[in-house]
N, C-alpha and C. Protein backbone atom coordinates (compact mmCIF):
# COMPACT_ATOMS: atom_id res chain seq x y z
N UNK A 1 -2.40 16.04 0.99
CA UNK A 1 -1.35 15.06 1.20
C UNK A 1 -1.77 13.74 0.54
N UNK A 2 -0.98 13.25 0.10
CA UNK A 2 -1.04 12.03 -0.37
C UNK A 2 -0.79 10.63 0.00
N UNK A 3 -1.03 9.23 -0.12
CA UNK A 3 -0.42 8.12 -0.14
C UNK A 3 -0.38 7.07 -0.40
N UNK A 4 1.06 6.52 -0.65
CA UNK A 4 1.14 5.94 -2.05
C UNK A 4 1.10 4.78 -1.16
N UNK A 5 0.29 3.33 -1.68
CA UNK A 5 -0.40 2.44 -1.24
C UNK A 5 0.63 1.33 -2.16
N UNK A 6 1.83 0.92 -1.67
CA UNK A 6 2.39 0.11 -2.40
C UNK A 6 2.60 -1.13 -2.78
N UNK A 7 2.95 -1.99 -4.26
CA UNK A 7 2.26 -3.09 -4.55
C UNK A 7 1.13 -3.48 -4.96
N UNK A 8 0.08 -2.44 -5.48
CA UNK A 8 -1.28 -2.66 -5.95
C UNK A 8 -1.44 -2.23 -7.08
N UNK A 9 -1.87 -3.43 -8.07
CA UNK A 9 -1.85 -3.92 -9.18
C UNK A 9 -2.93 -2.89 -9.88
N UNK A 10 -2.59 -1.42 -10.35
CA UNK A 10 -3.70 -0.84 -11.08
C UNK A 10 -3.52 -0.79 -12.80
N UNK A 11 -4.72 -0.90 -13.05
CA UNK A 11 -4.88 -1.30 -15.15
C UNK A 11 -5.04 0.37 -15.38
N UNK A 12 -4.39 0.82 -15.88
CA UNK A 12 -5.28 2.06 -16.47
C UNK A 12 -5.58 1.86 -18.06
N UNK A 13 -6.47 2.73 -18.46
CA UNK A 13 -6.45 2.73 -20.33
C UNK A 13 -7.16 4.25 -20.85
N UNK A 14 -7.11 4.66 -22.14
CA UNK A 14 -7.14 5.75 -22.53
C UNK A 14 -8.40 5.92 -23.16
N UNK A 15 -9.23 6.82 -23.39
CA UNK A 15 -10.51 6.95 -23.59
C UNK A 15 -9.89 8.21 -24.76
N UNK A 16 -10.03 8.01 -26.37
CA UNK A 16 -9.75 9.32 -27.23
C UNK A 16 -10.67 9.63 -27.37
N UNK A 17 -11.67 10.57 -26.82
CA UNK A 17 -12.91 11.45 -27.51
C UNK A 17 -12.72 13.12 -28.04
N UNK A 18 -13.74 13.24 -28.96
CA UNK A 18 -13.59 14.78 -29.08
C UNK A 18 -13.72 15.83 -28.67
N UNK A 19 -12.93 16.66 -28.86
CA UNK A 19 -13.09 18.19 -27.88
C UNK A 19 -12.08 17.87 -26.64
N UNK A 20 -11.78 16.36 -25.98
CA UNK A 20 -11.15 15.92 -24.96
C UNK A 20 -9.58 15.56 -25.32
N UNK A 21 -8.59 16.63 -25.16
CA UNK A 21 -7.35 15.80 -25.36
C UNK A 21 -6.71 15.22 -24.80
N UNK A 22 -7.15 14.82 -23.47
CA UNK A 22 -6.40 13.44 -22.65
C UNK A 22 -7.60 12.97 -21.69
N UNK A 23 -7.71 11.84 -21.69
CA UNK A 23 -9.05 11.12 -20.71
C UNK A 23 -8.43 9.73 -19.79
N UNK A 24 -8.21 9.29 -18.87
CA UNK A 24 -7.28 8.40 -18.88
C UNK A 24 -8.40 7.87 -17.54
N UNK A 25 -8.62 6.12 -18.10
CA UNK A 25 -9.31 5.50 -16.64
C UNK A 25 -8.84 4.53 -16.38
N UNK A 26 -9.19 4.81 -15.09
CA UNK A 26 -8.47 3.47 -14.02
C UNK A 26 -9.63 2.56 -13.35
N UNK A 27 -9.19 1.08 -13.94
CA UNK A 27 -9.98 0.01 -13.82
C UNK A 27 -10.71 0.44 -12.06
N UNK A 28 -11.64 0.28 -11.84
CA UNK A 28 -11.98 0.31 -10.36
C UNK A 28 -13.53 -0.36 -9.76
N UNK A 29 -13.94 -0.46 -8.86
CA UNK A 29 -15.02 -1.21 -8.52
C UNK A 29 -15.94 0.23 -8.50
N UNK A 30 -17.48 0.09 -8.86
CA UNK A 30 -18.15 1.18 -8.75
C UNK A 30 -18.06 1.70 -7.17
N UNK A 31 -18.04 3.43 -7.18
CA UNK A 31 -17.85 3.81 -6.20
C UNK A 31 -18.56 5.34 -6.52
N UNK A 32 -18.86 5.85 -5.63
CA UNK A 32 -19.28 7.20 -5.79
C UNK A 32 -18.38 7.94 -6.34
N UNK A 33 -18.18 9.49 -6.53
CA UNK A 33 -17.04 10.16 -6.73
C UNK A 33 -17.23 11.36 -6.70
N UNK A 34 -16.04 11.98 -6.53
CA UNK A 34 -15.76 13.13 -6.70
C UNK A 34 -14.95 14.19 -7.16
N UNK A 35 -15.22 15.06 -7.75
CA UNK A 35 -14.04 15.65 -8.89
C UNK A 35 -13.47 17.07 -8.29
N UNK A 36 -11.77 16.56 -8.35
CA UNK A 36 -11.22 17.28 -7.91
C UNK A 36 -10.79 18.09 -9.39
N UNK A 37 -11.07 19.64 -9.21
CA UNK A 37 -10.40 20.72 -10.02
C UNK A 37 -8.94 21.04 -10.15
N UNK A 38 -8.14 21.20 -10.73
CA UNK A 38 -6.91 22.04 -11.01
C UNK A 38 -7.27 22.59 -12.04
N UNK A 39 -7.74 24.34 -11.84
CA UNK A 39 -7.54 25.05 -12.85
C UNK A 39 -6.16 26.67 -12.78
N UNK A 40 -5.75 26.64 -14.14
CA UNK A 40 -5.79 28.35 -14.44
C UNK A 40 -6.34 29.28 -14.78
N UNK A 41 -6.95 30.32 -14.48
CA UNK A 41 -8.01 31.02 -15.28
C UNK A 41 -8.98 30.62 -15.49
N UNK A 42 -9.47 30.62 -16.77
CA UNK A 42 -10.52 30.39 -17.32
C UNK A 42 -9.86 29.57 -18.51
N UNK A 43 -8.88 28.84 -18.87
CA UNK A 43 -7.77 28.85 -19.83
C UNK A 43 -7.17 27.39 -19.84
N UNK A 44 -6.95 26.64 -18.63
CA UNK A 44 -6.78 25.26 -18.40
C UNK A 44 -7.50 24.67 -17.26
N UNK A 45 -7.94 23.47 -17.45
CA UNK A 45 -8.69 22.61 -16.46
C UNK A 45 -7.84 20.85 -16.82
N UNK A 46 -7.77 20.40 -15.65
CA UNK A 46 -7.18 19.23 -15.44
C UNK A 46 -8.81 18.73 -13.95
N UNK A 47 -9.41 18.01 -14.16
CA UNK A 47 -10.21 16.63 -13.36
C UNK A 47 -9.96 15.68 -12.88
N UNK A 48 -9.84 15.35 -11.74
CA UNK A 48 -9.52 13.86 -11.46
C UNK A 48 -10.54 13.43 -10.28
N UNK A 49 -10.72 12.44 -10.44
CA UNK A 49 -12.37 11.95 -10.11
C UNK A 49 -11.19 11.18 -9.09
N UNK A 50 -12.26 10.62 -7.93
CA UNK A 50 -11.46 10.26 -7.05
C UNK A 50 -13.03 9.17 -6.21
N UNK A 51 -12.65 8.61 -5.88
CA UNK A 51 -13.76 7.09 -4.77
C UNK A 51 -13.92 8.35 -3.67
N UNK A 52 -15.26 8.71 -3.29
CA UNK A 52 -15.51 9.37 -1.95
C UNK A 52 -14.87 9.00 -1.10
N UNK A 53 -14.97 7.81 -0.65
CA UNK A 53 -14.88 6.88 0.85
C UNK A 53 -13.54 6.65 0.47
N UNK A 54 -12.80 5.66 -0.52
CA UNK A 54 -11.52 5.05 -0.74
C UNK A 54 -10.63 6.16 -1.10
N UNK A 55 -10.41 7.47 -2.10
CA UNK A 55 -9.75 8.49 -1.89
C UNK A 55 -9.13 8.12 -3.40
N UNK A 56 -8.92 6.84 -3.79
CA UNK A 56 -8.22 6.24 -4.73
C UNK A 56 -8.62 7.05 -6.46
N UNK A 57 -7.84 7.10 -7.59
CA UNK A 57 -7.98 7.75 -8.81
C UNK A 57 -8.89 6.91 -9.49
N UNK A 58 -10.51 7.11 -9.80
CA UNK A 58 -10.57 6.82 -10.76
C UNK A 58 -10.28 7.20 -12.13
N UNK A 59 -10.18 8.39 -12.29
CA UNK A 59 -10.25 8.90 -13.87
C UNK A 59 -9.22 10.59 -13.79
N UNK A 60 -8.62 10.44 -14.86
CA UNK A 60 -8.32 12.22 -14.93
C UNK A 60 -8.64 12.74 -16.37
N UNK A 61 -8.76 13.69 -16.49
CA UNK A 61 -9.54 14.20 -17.77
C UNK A 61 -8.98 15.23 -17.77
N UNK A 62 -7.85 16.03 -19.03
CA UNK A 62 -7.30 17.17 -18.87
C UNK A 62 -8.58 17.67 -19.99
N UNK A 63 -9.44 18.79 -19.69
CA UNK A 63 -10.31 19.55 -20.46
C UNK A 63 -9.62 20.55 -20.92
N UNK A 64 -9.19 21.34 -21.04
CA UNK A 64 -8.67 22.48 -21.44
C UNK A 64 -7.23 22.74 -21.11
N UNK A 65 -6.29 23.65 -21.76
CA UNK A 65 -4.98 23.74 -21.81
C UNK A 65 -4.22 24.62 -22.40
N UNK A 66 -4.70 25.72 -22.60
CA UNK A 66 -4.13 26.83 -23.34
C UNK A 66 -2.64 26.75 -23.99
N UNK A 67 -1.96 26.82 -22.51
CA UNK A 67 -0.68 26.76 -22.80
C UNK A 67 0.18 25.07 -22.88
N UNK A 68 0.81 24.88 -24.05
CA UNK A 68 1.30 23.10 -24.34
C UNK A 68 2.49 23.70 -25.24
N UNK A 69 3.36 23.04 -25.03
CA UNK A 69 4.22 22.69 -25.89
C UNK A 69 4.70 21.33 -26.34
N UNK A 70 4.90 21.03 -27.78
CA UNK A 70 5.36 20.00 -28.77
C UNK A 70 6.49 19.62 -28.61
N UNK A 71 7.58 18.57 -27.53
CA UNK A 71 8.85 18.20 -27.69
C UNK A 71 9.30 17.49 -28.93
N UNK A 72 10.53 17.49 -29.22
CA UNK A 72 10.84 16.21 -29.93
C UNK A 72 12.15 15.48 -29.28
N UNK A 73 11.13 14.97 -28.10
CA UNK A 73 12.03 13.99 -27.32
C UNK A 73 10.89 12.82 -26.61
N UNK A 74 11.20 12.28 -25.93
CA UNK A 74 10.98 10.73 -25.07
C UNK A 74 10.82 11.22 -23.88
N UNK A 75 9.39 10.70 -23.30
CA UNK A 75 9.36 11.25 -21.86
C UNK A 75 10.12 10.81 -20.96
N UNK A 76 10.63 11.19 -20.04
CA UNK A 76 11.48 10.80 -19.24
C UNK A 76 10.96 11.04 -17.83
N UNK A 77 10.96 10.19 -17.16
CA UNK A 77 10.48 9.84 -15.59
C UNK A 77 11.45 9.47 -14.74
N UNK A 78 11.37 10.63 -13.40
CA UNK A 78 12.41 10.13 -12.46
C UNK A 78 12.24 9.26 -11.50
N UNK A 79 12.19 9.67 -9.90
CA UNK A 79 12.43 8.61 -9.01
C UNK A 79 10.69 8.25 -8.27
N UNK A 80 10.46 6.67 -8.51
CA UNK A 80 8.90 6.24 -8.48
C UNK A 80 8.57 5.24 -7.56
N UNK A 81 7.68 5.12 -7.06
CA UNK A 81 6.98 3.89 -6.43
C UNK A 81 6.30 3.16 -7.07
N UNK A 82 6.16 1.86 -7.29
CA UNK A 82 4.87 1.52 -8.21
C UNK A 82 4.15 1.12 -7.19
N UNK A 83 2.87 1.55 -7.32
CA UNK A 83 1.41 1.35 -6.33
C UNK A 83 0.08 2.18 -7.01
N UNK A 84 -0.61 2.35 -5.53
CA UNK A 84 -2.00 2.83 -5.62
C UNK A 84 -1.82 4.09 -4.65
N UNK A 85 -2.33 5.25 -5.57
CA UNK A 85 -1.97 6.85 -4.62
C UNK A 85 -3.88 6.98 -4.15
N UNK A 86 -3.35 7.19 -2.93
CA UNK A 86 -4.94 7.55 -2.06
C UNK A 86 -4.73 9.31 -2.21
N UNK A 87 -5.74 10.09 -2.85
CA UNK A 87 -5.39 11.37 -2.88
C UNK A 87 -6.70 12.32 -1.88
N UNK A 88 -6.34 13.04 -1.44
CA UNK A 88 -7.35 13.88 -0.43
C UNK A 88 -7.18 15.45 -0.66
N UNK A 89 -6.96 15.80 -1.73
CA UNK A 89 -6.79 17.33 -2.36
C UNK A 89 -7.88 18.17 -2.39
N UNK A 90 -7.76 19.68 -1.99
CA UNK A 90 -9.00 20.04 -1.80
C UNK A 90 -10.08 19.74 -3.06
N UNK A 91 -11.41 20.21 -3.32
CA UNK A 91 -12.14 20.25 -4.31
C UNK A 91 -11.68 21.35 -5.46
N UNK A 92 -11.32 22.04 -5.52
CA UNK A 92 -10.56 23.50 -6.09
C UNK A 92 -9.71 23.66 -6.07
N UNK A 93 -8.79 23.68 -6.93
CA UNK A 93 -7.06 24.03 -6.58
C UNK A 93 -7.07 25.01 -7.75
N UNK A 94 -6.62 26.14 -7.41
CA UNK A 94 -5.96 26.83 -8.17
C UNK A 94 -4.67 27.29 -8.40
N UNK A 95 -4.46 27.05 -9.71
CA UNK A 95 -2.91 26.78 -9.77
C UNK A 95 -2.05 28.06 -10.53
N UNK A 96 -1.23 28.53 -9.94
CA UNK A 96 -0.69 29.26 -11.02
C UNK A 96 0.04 29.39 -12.20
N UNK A 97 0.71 28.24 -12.19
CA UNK A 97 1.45 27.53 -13.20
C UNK A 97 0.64 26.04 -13.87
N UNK A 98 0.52 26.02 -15.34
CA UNK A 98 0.07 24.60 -15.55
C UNK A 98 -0.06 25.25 -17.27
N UNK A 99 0.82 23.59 -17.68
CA UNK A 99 1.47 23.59 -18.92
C UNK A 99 1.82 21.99 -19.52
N UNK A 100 0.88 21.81 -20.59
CA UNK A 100 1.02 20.47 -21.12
C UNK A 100 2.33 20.54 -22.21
N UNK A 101 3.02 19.19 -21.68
CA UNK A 101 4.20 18.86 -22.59
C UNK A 101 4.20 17.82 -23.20
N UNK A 102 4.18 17.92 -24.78
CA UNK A 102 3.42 16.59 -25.60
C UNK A 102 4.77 15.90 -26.02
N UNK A 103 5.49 14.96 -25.93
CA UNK A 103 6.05 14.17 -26.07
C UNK A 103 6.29 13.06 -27.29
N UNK A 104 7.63 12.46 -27.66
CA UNK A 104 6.98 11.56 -28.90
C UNK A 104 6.27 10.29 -28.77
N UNK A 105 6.22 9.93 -27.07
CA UNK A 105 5.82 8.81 -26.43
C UNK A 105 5.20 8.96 -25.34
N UNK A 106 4.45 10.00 -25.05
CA UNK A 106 4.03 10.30 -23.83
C UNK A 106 3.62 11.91 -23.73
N UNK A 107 2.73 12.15 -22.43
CA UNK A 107 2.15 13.62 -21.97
C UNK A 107 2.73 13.72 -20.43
N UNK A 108 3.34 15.15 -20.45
CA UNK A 108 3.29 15.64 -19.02
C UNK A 108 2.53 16.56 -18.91
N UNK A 109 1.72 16.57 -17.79
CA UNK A 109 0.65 17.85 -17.49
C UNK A 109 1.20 18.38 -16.43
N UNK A 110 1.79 19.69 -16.24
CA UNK A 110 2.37 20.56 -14.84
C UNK A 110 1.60 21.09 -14.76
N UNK A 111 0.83 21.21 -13.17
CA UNK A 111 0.75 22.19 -12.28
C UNK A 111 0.58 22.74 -11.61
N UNK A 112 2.02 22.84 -11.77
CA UNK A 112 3.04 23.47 -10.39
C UNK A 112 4.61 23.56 -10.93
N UNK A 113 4.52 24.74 -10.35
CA UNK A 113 6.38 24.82 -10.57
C UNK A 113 7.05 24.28 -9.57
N UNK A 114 6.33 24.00 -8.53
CA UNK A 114 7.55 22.95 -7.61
C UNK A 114 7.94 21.52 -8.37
N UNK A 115 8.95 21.16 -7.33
CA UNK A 115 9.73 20.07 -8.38
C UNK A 115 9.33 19.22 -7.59
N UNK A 116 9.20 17.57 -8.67
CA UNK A 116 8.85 16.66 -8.34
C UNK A 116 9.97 15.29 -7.09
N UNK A 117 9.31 15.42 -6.29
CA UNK A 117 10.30 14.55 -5.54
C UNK A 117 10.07 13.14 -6.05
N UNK A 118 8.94 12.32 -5.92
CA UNK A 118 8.75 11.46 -6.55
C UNK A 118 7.49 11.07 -7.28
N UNK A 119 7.54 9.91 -7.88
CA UNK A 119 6.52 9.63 -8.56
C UNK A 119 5.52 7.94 -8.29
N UNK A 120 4.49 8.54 -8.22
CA UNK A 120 3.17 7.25 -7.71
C UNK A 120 3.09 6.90 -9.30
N UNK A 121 3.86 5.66 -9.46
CA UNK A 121 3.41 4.61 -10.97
C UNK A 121 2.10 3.71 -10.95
N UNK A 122 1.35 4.21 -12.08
CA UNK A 122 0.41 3.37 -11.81
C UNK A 122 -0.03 2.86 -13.08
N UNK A 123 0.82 2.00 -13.90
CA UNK A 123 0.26 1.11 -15.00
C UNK A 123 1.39 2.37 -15.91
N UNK A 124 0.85 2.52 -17.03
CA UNK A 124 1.23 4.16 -17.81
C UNK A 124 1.63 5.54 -17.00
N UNK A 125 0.41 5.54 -16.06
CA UNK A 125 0.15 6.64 -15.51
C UNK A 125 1.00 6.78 -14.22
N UNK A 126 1.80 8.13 -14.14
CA UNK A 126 2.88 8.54 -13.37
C UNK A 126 2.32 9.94 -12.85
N UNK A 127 1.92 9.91 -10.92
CA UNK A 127 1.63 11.05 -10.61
C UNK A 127 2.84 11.94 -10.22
N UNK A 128 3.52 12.94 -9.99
CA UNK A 128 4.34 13.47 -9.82
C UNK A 128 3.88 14.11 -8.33
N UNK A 129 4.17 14.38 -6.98
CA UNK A 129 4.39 14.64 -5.95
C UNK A 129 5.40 15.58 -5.32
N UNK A 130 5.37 16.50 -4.54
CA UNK A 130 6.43 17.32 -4.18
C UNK A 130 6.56 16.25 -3.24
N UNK A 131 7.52 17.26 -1.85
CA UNK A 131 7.96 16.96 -1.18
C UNK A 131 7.19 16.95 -0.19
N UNK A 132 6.30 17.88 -0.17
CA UNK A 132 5.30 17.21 1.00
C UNK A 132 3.95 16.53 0.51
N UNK A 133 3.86 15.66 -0.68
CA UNK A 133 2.84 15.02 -1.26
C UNK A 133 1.84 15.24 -1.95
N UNK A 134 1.67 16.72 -2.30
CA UNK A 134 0.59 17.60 -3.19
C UNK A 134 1.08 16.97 -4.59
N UNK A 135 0.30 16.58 -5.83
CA UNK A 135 -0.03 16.50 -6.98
C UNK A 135 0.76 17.73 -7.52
N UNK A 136 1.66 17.57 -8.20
CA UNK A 136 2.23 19.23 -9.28
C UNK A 136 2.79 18.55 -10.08
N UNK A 137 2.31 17.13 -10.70
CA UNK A 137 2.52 17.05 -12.46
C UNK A 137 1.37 15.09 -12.57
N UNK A 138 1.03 15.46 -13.79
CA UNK A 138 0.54 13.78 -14.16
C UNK A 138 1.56 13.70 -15.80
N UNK A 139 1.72 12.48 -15.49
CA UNK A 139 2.13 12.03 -16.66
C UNK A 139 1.82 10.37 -17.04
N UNK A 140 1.74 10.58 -18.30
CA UNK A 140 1.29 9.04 -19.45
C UNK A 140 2.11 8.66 -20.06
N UNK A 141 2.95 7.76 -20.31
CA UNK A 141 3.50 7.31 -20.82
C UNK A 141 3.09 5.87 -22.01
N UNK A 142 3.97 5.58 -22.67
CA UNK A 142 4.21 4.68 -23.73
C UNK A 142 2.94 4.53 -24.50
N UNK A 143 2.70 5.97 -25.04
CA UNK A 143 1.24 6.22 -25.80
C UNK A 143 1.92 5.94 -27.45
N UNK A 144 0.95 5.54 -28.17
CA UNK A 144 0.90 4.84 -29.01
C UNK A 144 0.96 6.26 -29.99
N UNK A 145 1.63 6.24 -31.92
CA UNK A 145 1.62 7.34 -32.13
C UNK A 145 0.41 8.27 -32.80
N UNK A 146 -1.05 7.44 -32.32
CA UNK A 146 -2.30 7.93 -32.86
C UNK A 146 -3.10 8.30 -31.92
N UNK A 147 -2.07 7.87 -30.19
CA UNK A 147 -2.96 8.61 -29.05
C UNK A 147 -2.33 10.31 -28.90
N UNK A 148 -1.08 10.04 -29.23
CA UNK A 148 -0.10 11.62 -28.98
C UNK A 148 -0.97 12.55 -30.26
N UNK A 149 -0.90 11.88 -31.35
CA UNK A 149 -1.55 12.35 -31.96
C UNK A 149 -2.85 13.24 -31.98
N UNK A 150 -3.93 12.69 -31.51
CA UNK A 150 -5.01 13.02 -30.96
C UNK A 150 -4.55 14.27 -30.08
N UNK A 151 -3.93 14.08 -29.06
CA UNK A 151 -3.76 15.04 -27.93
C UNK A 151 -3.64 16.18 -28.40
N UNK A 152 -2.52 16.30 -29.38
CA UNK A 152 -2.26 17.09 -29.91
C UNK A 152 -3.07 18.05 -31.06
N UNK A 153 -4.03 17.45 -31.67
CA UNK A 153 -5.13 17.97 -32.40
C UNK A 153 -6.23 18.44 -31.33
N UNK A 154 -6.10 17.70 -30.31
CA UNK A 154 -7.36 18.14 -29.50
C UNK A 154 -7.14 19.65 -29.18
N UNK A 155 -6.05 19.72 -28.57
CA UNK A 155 -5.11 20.61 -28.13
C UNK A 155 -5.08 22.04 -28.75
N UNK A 156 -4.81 21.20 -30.30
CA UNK A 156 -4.61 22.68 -31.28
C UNK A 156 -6.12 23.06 -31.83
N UNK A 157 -7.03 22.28 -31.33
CA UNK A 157 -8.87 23.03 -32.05
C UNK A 157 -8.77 23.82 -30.59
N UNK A 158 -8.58 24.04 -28.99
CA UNK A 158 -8.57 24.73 -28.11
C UNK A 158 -8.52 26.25 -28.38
């Protein structure tokens, strides 16, 4: 379960390294951490590092991704909060569905086939939430056209 901590001013910014096609960190005070898994298989991995004690996002790191597809459209984001999401997800999630959608301005990472009720805004970064508060999409927005870029090469050496 999740919660969204509203009114708190978070910076995020993008880290392009190689072999890595999406790295995304969020300004934060040093804190311990811990990394929560979403994988499929052996085939996609999504990371998101999280404050032990505070629960809060530092970092998500999509490592692997088998399955992505190339739009040629504009990401589009529905109904949001802007704040700070406290997340408490197990250590392991295994997912059965999860599928990167590369955008001409942005990344959505699904997964989950449930649908998003709303969304925790946080700077760029848009978590997607069901209805009872589980994580089943991240998305980035207003990426520049040499960060989509990247993603997308990272993506296609996979």
């Amino acid at each position: 379960m999740e919660n969204i901590i509203e009114n708190q001013i978070v910076k995020t910014s993008i880290s392009l390294e190689e072999y890595i096609p999406l790295k995304v960190l969020i300004d934060r005070k040093d804190e311990p951490i811990k990394n929560l898994s979403y994988l499929k298989d052996k085939t996609s991995l999504l990371e998101i590092a999280v404050g032990i004690t505070s629960g809060f996002i530092k970092r998500i790191t999509l490592l692997l991704c088998k399955e992505y597809d190339v739009c040629d459209s504009k990401l589009k984001i529905g109904v949001y909060e802007t704040g700070d999401l406290k997340v408490s997800d197990e250590l392991k999630n295994i997912c059965c569905y999860f599928k990167t959608y590369v955008h001409e301005d942005g990344v959505r990472i699904a997964i989950s086939e449930e649908k998003v009720f709303k969304y925790a805004k946080m700077d760029r970064l848009y978590v997607g939430l069901s209805n009872l508060g589980s994580i089943v999409e991240i998305c980035l927005c207003q990426l520049t056209p040499n960060e989509v870029n990247h993603i997308k090469n990272e993506l296609d050496y996979q």
